[in-house]
Protein backbone atom coordinates (compact mmCIF):
# COMPACT_ATOMS: atom_id res chain seq x y z
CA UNK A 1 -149.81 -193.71 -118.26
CA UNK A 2 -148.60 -194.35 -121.73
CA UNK A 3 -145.53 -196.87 -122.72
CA UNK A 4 -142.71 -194.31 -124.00
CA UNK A 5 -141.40 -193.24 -126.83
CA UNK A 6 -138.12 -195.26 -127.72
CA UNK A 7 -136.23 -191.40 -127.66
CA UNK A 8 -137.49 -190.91 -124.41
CA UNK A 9 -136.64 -194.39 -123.05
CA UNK A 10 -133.03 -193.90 -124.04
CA UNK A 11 -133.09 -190.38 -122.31
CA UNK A 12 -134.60 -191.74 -119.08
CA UNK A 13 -131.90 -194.61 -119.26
CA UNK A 14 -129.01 -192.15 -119.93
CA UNK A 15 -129.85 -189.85 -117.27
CA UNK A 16 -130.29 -192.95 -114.79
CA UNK A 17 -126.59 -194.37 -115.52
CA UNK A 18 -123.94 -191.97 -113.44
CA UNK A 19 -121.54 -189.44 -115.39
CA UNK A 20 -118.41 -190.23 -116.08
CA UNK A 21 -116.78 -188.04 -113.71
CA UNK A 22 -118.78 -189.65 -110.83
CA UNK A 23 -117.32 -193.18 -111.74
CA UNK A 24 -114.11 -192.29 -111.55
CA UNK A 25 -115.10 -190.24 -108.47
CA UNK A 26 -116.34 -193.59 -106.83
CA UNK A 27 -113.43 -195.71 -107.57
CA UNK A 28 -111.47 -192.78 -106.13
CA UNK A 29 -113.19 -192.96 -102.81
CA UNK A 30 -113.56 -196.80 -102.75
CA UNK A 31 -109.26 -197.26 -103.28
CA UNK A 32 -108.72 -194.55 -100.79
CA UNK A 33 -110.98 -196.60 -98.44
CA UNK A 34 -108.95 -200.00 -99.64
CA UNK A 35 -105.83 -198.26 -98.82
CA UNK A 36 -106.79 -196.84 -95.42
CA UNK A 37 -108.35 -199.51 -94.22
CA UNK A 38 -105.46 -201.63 -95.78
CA UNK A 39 -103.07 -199.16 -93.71
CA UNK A 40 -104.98 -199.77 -90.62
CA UNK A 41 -104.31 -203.50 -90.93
CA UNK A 42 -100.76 -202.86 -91.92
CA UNK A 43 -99.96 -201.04 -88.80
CA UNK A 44 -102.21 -203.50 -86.41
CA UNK A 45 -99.78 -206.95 -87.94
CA UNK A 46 -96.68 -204.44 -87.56
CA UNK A 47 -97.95 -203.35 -83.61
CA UNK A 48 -98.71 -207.18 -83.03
CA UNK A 49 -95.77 -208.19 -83.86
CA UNK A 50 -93.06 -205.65 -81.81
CA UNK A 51 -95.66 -206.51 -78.76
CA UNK A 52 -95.55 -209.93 -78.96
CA UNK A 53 -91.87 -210.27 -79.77
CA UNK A 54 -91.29 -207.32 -76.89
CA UNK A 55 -93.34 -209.76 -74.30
CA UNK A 56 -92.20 -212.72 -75.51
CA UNK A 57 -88.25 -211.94 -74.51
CA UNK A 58 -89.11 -210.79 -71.15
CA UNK A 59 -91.73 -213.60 -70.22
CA UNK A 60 -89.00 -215.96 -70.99
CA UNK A 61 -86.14 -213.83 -69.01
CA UNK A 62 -88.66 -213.74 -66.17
CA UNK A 63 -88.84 -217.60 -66.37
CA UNK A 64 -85.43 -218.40 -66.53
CA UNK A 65 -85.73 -217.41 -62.82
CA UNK A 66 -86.67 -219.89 -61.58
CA UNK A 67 -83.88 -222.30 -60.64
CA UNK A 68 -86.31 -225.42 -61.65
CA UNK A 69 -87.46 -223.97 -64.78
CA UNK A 70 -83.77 -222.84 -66.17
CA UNK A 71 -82.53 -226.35 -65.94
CA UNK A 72 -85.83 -227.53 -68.16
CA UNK A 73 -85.13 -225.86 -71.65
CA UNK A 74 -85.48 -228.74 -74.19
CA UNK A 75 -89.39 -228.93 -72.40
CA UNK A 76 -89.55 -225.50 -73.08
CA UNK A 77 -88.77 -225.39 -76.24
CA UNK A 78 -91.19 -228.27 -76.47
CA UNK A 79 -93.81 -226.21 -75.70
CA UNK A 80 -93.09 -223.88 -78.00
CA UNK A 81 -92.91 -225.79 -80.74
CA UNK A 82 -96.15 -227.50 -79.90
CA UNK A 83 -97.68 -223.67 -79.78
CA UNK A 84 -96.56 -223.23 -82.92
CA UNK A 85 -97.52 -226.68 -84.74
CA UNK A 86 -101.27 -225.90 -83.48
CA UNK A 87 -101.31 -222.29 -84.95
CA UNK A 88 -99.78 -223.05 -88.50
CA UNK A 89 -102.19 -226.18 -88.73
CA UNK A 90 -105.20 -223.54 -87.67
CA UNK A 91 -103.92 -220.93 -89.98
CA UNK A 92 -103.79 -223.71 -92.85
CA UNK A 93 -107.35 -224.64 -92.61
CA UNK A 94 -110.48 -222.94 -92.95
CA UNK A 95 -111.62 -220.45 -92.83
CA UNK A 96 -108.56 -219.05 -92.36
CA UNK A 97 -106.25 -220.88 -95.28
CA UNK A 98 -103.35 -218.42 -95.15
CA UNK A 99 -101.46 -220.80 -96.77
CA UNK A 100 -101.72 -224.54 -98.16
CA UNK A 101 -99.63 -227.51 -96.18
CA UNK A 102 -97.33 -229.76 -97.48
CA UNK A 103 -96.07 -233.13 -96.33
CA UNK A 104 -92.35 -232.94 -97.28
CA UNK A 105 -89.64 -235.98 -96.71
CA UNK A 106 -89.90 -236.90 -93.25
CA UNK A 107 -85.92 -238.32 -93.05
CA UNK A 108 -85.05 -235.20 -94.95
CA UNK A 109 -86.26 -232.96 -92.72
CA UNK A 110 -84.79 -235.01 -89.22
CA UNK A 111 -80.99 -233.20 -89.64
CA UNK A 112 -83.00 -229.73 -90.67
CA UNK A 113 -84.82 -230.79 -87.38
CA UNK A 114 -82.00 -231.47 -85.12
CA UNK A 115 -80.51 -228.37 -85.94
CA UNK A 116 -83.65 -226.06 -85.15
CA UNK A 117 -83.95 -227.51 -81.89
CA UNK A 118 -80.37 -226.87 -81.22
CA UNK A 119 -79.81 -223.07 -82.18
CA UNK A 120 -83.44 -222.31 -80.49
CA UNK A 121 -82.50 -224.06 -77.14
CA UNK A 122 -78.71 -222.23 -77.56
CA UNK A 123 -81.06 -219.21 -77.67
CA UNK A 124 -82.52 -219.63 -74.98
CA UNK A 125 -79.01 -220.61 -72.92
CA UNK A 126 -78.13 -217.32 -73.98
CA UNK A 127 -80.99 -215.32 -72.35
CA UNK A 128 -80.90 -217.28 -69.06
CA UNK A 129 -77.50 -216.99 -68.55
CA UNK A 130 -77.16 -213.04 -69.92
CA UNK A 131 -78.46 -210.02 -69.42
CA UNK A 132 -81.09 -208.99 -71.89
CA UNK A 133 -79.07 -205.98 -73.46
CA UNK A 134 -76.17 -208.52 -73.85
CA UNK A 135 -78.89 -211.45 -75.17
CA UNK A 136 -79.67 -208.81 -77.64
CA UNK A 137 -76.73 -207.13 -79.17
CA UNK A 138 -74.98 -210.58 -79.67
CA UNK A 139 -78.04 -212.23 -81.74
CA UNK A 140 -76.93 -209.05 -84.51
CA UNK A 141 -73.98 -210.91 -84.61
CA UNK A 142 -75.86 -213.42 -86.62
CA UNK A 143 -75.24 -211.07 -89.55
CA UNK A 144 -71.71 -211.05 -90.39
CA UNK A 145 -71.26 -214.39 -89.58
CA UNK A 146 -73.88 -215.10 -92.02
CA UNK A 147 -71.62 -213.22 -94.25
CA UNK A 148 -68.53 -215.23 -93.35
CA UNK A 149 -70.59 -218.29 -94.12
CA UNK A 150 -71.41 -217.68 -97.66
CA UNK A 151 -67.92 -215.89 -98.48
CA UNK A 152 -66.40 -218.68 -97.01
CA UNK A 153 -67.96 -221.73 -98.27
CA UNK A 154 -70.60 -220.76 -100.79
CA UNK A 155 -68.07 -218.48 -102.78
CA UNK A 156 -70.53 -215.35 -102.16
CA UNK A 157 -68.47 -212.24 -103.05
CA UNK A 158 -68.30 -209.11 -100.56
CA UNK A 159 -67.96 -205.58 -101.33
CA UNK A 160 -66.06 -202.68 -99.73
CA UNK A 161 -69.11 -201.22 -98.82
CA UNK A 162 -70.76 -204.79 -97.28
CA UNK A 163 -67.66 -204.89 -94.93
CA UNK A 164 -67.85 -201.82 -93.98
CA UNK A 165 -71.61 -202.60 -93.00
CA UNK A 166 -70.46 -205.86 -90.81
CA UNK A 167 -67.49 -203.96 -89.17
CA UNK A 168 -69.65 -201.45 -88.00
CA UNK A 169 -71.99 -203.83 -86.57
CA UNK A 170 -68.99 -205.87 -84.61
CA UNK A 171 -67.66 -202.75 -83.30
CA UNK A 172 -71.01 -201.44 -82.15
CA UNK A 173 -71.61 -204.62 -80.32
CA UNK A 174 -67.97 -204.97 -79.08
CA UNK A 175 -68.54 -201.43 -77.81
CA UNK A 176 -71.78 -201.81 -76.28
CA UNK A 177 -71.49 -204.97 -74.54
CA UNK A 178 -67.80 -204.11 -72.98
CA UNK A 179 -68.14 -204.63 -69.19
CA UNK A 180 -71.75 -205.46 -69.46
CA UNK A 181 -73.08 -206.42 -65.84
CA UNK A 182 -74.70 -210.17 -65.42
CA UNK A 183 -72.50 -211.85 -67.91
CA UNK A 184 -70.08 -214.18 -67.62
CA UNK A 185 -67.62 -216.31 -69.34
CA UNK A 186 -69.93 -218.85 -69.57
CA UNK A 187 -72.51 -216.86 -70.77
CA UNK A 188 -70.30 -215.03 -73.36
CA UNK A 189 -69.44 -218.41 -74.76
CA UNK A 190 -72.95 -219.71 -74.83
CA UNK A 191 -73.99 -216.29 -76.84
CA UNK A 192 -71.16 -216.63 -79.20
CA UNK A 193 -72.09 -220.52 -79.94
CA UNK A 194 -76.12 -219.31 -80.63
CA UNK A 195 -75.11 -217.12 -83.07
CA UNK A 196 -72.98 -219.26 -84.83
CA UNK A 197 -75.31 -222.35 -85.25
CA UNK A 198 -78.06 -219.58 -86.19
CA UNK A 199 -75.83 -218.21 -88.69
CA UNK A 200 -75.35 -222.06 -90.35
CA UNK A 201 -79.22 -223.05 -89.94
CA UNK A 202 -79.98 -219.48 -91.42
CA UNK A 203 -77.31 -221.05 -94.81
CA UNK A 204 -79.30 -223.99 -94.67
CA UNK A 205 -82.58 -223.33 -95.03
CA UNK A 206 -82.89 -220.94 -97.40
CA UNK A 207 -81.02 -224.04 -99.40
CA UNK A 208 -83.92 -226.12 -98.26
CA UNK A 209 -86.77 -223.66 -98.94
CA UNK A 210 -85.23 -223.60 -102.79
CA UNK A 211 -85.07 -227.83 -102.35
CA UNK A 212 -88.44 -228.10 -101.12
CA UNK A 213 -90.19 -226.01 -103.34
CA UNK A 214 -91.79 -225.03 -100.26
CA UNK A 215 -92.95 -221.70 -98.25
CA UNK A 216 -91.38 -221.17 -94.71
CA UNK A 217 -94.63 -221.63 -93.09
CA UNK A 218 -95.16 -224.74 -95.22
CA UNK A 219 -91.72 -226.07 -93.93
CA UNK A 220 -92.11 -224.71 -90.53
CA UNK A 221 -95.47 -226.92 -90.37
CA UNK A 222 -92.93 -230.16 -91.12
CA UNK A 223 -90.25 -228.88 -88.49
CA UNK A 224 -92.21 -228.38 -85.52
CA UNK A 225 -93.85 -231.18 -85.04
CA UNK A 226 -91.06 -233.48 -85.75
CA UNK A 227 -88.67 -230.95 -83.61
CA UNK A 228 -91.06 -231.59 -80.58
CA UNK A 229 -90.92 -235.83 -81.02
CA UNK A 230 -86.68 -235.21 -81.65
CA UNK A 231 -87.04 -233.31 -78.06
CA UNK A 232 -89.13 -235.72 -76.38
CA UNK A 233 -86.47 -238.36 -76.23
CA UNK A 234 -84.19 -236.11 -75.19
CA UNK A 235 -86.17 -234.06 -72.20
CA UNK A 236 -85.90 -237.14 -69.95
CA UNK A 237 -82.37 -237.68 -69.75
CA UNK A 238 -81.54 -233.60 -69.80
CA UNK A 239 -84.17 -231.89 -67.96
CA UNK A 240 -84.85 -232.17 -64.48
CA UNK A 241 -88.29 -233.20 -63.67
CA UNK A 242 -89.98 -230.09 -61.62
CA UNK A 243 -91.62 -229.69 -57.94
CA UNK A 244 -94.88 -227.50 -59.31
CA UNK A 245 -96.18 -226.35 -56.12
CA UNK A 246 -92.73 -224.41 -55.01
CA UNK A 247 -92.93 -222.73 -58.54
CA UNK A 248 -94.96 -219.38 -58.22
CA UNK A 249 -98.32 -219.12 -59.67
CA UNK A 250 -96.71 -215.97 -61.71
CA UNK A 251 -94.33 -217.35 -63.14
CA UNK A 252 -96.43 -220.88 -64.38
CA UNK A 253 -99.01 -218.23 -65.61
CA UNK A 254 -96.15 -216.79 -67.63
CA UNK A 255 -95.15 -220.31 -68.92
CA UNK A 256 -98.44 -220.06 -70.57
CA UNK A 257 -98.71 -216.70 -71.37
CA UNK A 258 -95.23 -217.21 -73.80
CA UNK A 259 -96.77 -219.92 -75.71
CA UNK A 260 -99.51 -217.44 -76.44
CA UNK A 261 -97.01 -214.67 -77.07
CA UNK A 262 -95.20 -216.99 -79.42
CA UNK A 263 -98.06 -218.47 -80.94
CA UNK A 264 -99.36 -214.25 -81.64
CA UNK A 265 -96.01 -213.55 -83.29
CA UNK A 266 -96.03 -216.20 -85.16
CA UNK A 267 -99.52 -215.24 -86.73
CA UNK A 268 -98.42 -211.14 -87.56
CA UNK A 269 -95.24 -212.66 -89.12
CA UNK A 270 -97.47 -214.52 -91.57
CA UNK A 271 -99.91 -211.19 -92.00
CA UNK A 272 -97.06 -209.18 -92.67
CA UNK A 273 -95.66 -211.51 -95.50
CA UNK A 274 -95.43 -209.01 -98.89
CA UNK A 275 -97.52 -206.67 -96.83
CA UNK A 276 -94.49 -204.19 -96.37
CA UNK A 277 -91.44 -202.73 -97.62
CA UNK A 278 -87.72 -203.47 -97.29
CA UNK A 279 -87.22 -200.08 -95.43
CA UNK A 280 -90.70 -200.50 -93.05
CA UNK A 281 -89.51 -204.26 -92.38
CA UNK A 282 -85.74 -202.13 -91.04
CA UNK A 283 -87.56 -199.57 -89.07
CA UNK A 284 -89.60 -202.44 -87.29
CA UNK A 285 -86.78 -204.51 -86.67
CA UNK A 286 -85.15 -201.96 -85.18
CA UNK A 287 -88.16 -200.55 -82.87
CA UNK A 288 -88.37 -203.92 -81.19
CA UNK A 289 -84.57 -204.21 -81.06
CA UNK A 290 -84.90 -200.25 -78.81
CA UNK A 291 -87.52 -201.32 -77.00
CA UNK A 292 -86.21 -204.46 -75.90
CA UNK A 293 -82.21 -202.86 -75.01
CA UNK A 294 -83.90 -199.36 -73.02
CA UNK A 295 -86.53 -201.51 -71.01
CA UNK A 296 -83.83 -204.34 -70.13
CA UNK A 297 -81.56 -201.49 -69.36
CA UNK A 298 -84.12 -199.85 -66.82
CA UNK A 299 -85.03 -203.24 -65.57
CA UNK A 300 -81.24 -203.60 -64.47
CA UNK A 301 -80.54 -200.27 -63.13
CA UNK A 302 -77.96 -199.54 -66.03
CA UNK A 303 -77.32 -195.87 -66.88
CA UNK A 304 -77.05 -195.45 -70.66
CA UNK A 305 -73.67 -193.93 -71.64
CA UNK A 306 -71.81 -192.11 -75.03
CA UNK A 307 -70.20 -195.29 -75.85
CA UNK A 308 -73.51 -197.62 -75.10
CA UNK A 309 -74.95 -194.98 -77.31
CA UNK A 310 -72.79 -194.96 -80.48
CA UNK A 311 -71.96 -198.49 -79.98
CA UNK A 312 -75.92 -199.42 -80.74
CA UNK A 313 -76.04 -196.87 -83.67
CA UNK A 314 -73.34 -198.43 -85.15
CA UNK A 315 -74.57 -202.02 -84.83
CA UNK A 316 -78.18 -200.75 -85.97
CA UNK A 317 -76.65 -198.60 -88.95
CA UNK A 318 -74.74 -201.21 -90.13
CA UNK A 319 -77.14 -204.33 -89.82
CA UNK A 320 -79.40 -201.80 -91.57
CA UNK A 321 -77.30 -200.93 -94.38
CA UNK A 322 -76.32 -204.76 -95.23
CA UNK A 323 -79.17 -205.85 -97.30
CA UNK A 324 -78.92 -203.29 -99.32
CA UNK A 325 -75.30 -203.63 -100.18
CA UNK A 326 -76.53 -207.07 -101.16
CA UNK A 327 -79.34 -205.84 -103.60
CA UNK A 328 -76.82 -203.02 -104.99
CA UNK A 329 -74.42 -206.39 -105.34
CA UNK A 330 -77.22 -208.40 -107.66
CA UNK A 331 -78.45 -205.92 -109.53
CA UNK A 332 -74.99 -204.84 -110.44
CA UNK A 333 -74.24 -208.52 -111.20
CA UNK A 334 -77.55 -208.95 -113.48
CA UNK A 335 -77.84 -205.20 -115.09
CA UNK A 336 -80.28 -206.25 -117.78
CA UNK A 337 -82.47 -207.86 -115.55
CA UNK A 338 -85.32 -206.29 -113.63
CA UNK A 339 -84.30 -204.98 -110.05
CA UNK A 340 -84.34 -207.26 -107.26
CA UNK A 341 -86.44 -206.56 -104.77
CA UNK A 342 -86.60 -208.17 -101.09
CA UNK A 343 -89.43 -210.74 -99.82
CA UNK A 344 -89.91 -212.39 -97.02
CA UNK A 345 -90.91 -215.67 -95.61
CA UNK A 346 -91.55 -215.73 -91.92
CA UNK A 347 -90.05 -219.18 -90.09
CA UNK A 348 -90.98 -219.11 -86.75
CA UNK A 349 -88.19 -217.97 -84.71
CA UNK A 350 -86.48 -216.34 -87.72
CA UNK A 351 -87.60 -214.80 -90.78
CA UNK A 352 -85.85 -215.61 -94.14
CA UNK A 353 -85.30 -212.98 -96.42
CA UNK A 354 -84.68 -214.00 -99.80
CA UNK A 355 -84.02 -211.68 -102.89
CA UNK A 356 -86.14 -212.54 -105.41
CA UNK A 357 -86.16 -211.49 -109.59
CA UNK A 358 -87.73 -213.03 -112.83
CA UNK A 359 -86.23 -216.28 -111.91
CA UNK A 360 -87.53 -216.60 -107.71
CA UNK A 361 -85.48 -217.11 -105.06
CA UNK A 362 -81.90 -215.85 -105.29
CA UNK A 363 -78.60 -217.04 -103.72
CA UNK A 364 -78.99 -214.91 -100.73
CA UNK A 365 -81.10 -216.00 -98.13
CA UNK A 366 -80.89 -214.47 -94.57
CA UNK A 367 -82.59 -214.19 -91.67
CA UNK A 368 -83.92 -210.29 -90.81
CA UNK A 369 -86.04 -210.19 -88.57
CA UNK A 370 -86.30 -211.71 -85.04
CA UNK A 371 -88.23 -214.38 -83.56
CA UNK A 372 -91.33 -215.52 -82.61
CA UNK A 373 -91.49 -218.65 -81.15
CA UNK A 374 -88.33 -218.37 -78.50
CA UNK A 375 -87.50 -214.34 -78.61
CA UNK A 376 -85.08 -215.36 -80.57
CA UNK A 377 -84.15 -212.62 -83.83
CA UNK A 378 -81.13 -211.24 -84.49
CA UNK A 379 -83.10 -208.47 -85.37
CA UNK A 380 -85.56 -207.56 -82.78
């Protein structure tokens, strides 16, 4: 067969390439497959982390049981820690590389330190000597007094609207947790102090994230380990050294089982990171924060009543509504500047949320979502 004609080449090479119509057509169908199977993953780091963070609160209630094991947290929280040092350094390296570590200023980071280990182990205080619904409903306390904090001493203005947010989540907890079985004074006091010192490490590190120039899983790789030497000293002189063989085999099996759980929900806080929305991040939050009140309720045989009822809508509603009043506040303050919208950084047992514009981080860190490592969010 002949070569052909040059007109006939160009035909045959014309009719080879696909129309127009069909390109477009195939990127069509290849970013609706991106976006559903983007979805899918979405909803997977979003369902991994309300299960781990949902497991993780009742593996530790269920160890706090034991009589041995409630008078050993500093080694729990030791183990904790040590779960999560091993995932960040995995999730650092390859193949994974989810983000790049950073040595930062080892006597720098020995206050930050201190103070980590203290609100986590006040944390857990809380849970062992509460009832979960109780546990729960004061860690959204955090939020106001995060508010008082930075009106207080960091000059942070608060609108009509932002105080109307807080006082609805006070009364909704005051309301709520009024006569709440298996708590006592003690316990009340012990919840009151965790959310304080949560509230003042939540100030502080978004300060520190800003110092550092770092990410909150690059800090978080710093704190850890240095958290878990800080607590070795310590364990001997506070914890009581355990008889293994009267502990059950459940209940060791669930020692290891929340190291996993903390170590999972430490890994979907990183997936999530700018995966999802300001208003998905709220419904989330709030999912795990139901979940955890209605099966701790049914666990303790407590009917739910009109005033349990309204009292967690308005703690909900208003712990909802906050960081928006504090968006609405900056981009009011900065009206030629593009609109603020909301990241986050996960950080182990907290997640900072930091409003960020042209310039990067803004003055208003805050925690918003609950914790990994310990159970310990003010926004489960």
């Amino acid at each position: 067969m002949g070569e052909l004609e040059p007109l006939e080449r160009d035909v045959e090479k014309a009719e080879s390439k696909p129309m127009i119509g069909d390109e477009i057509q195939n990127k069509d169908e290849g970013r609706r497959k991106k976006t559903r199977a983007s979805q899918i993953v979405d909803m997977a780091c979003i369902g991994l982390n309300i299960i781990s963070t949902v497991f993780l609160v009742f593996l530790n209630k269920w160890i706090f049981k034991d009589p041995q094991l409630r008078k050993m947290q500093i080694s729990f929280a030791m183990w904790h820690f040590s779960c999560t040092s091993i995932v960040l350094w995995l999730a650092s390296r390859p193949p994974f590389n989810l983000f790049v570590a950073k040595r930062l200023p080892f006597l720098q980071m020995l206050p930050l330190c201190c103070f980590f280990a203290g609100f986590l182990i006040l944390g857990n205080l809380s849970l062992a000597f509460n009832s979960v619904g109780f546990y729960q409903l004061a860690k959204i306390m955090t939020t106001p007094c995060v508010a008082l904090l930075q009106y207080f001493f960091l000059s942070k203005p608060v609108s009509p609207q932002t105080v109307l947010a807080l006082a609805s989540v006070c009364i909704g907890v005051a309301l709520t947790n009024t006569g709440a079985s298996g708590t006592t004074t003690f316990g009340a006091s012990i919840a009151i102090a965790a959310f304080v010192v949560t509230a003042f490490y939540q100030v502080w590190i978004g300060k520190k994230l800003t110092d550092f120039k770092a990410s909150s899983p690059q800090l978080l790789l710093n704190q850890a380990p240095i958290s878990v030497l800080i607590l070795a000293f310590l364990a001997p002189f506070f914890d009581t050294k355990p008889d293994i063989s009267v502990i059950p085999r459940d209940t060791l099996i669930a020692l290891g089982l929340s190291g996993l759980a903390a170590a999972l929900l430490n890994l979907s806080q990183f997936l999530i990171i700018g995966r999802m929305s300001a208003l998905t991040f709220n419904v989330a939050s709030n999912v795990k924060t139901i979940i955890i009140l209605t099966y701790g309720w049914i666990s303790e045989g407590r009917i739910l009543t009109l005033k349990d009822s309204t009292g967690i809508l308005l703690a909900l509603g208003g712990a909802t509504n906050h960081p928006q009043q504090l968006l609405d506040l900056n981009n009011q303050k900065f009206p030629g500047r593009k609109k603020m919208e909301p990241k986050y950084y996960s950080h182990n047992s907290l997640t900072v949320r930091m409003n960020s514009c042209d310039g990067g981080p803004s003055e208003l860190p805050r925690r918003y979502l609950a914790a990994p490592s310990l159970g310990l969010d003010a926004r489960e």
